[in-house]
Protein backbone atom coordinates (compact mmCIF):
# COMPACT_ATOMS: atom_id res chain seq x y z
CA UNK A 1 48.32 40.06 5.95
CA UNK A 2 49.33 37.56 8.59
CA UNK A 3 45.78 38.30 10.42
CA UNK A 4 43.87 37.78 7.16
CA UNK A 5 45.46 34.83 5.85
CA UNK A 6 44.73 33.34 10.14
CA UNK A 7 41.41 34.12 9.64
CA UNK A 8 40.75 32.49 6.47
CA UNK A 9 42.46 29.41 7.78
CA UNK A 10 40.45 29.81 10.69
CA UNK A 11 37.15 29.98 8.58
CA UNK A 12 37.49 27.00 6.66
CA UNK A 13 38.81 24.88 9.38
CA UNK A 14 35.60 25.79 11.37
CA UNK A 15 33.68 23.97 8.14
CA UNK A 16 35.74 21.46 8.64
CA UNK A 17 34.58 21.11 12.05
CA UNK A 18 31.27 21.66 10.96
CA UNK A 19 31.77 18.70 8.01
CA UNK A 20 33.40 16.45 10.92
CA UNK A 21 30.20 16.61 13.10
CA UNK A 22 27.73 15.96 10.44
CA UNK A 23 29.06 12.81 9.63
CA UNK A 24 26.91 9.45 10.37
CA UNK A 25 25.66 6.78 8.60
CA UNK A 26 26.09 7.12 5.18
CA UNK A 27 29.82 7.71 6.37
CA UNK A 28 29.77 4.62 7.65
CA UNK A 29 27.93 3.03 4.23
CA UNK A 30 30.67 4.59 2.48
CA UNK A 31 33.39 2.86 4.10
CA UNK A 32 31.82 -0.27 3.91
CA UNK A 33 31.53 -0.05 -0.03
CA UNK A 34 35.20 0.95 -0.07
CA UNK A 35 36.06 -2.25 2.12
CA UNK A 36 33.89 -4.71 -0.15
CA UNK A 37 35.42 -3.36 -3.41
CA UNK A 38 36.50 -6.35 -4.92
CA UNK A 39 37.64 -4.45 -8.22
CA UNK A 40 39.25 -0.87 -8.55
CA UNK A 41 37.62 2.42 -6.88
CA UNK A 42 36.54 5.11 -9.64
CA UNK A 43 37.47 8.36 -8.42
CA UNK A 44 35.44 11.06 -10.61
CA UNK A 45 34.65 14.89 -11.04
CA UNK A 46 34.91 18.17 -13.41
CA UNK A 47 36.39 21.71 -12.86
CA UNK A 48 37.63 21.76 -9.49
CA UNK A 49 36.18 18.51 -8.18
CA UNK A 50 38.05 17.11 -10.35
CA UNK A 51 41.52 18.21 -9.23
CA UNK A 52 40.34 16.89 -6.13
CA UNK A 53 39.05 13.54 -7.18
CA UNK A 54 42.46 13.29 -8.96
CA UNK A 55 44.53 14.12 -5.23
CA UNK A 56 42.12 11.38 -3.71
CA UNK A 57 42.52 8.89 -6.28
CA UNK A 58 45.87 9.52 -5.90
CA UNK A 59 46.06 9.09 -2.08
CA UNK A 60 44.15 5.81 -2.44
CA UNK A 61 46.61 4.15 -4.73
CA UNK A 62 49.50 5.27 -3.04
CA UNK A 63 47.90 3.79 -0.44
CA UNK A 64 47.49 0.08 -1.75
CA UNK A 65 43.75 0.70 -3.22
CA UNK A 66 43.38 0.24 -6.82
CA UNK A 67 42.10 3.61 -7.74
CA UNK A 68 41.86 5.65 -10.75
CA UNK A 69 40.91 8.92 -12.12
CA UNK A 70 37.76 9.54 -14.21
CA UNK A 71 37.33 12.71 -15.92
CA UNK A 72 33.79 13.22 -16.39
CA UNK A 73 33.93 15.03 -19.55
CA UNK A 74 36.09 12.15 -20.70
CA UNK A 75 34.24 9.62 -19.77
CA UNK A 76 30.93 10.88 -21.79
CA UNK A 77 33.64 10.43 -24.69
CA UNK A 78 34.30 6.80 -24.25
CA UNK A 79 36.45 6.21 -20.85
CA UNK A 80 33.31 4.98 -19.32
CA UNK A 81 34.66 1.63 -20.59
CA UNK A 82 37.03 1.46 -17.95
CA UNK A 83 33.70 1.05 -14.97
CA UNK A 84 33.21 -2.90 -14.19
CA UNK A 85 31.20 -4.76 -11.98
CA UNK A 86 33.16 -4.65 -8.89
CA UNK A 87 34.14 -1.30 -8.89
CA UNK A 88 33.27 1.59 -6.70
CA UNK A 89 32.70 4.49 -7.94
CA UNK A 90 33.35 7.93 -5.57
CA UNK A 91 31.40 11.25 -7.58
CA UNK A 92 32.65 14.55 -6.09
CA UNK A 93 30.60 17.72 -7.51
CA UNK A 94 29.56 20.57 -5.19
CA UNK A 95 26.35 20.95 -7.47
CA UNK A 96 25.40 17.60 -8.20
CA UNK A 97 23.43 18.60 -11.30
CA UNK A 98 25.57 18.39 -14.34
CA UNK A 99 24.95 17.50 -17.82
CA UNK A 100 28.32 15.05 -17.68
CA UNK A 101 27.78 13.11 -14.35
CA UNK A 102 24.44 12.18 -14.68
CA UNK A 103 25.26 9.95 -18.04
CA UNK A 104 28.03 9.02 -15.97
CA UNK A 105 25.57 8.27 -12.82
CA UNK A 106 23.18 6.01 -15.33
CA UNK A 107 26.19 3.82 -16.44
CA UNK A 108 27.08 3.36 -13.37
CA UNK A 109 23.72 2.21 -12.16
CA UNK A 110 22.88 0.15 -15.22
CA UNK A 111 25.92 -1.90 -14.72
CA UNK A 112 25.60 -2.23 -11.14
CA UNK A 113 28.52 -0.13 -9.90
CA UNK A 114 27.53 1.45 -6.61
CA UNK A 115 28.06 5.61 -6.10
CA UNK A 116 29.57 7.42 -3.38
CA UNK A 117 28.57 10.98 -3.79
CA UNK A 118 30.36 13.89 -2.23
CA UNK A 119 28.49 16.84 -2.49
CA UNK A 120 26.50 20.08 -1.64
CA UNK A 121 23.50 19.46 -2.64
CA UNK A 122 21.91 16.85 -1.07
CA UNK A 123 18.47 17.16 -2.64
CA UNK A 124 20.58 16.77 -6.41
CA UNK A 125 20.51 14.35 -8.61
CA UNK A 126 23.83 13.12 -7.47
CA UNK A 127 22.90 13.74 -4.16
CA UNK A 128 19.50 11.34 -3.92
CA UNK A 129 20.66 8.83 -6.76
CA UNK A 130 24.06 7.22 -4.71
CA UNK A 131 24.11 4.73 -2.55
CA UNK A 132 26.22 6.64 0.15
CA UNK A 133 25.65 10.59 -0.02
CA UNK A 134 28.89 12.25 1.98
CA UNK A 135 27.29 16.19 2.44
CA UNK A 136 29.19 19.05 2.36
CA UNK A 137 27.99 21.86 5.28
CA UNK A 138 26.80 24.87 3.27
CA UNK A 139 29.14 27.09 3.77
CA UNK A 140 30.91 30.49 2.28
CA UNK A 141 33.90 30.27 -0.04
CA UNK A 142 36.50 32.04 1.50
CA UNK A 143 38.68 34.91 0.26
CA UNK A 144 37.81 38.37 -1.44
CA UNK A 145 35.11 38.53 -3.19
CA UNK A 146 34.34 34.75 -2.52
CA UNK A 147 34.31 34.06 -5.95
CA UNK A 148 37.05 30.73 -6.18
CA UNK A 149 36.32 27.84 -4.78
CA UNK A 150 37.89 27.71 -1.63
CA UNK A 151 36.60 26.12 1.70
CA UNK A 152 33.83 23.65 -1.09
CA UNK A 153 37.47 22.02 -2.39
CA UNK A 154 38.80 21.68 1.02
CA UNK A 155 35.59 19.90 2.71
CA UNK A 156 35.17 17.73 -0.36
CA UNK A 157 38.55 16.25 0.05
CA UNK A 158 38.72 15.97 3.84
CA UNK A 159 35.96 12.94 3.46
CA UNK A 160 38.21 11.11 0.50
CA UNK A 161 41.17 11.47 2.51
CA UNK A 162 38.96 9.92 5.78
CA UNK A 163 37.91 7.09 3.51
CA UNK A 164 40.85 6.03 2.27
CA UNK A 165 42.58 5.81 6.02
CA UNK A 166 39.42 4.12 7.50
CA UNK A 167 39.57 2.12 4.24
CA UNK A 168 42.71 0.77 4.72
CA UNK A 169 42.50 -0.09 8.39
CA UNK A 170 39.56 -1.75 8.14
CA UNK A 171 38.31 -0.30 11.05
């Protein structure tokens, strides 16, 4: 048990490594978006992306950034109203295709609200429609059978946790 549990660590810290070494410049963009905010930073997702939107969100307002959670199933039922010019919004979906984020994507881009995406997909529609695209490595979910989410939720919230300290240092 102790060996398995190792190796899984193991596993997903290696696409960690491999997440850490395929940042660049849209990193950078990123951070620069989250620096310029002049109003609150929209942290959004669904299913499992959301629980980790909700831990970033949460790390950036504990933090001193104002940041809230947007459910994107919520939103398509009238929490969109909270998005203002000013904002930032951060997407996290490991697809990048669904129904709910891309009328959340067109509000966003019809009032001017620029998109950080973290995702999979890179050729998606989440993927080629923000302004900053953070891609995940493609890489196995971890565990038996594979079938939970489990290294896609870890590298999706390495990058919100390396925005918000980058963020907040200015550096």
């Amino acid at each position: 048990m102790i060996d398995f549990g190792r190796d899984l660590i193991h596993d997903e810290a290696r696409a960690l490594d491999a997440l850490a070494d395929s940042l660049g410049e849209t990193f950078e963009q990123a951070v620069r978006l989250i620096l310029g905010c002049k109003g609150k930073v929209i942290v959004g997702g669904l299913g499992k992306s959301g629980h980790i939107g909700r831990k970033i969100a949460a790390t950036f307002a504990s933090t001193g950034t104002t940041a809230t959670f947007l459910h994107l199933a919520e939103a398509i039922h009238g929490d969109l109203g909270l998005a203002a010019q000013g904002d930032v919004a951060l997407l996290i979906s490991q697809s990048g295709q669904t129904a709910e984020l891309a009328l959340v994507v067109d509000h966003f881009i019809a009032i001017g609200v620029p998109i950080i995406a973290i995702t999979g997909n890179s050729g998606s529609m989440l993927g080629t429609t923000a302004t900053a695209a953070l891609v995940l490595p493609h890489w196995p979910e971890v565990g038996p059978e594979a079938v939970a989410p489990t290294t896609s939720t870890t590298t999706a919230l390495s990058p919100g946790d390396a925005l918000r300290v980058l963020g907040a240092s200015g550096e």
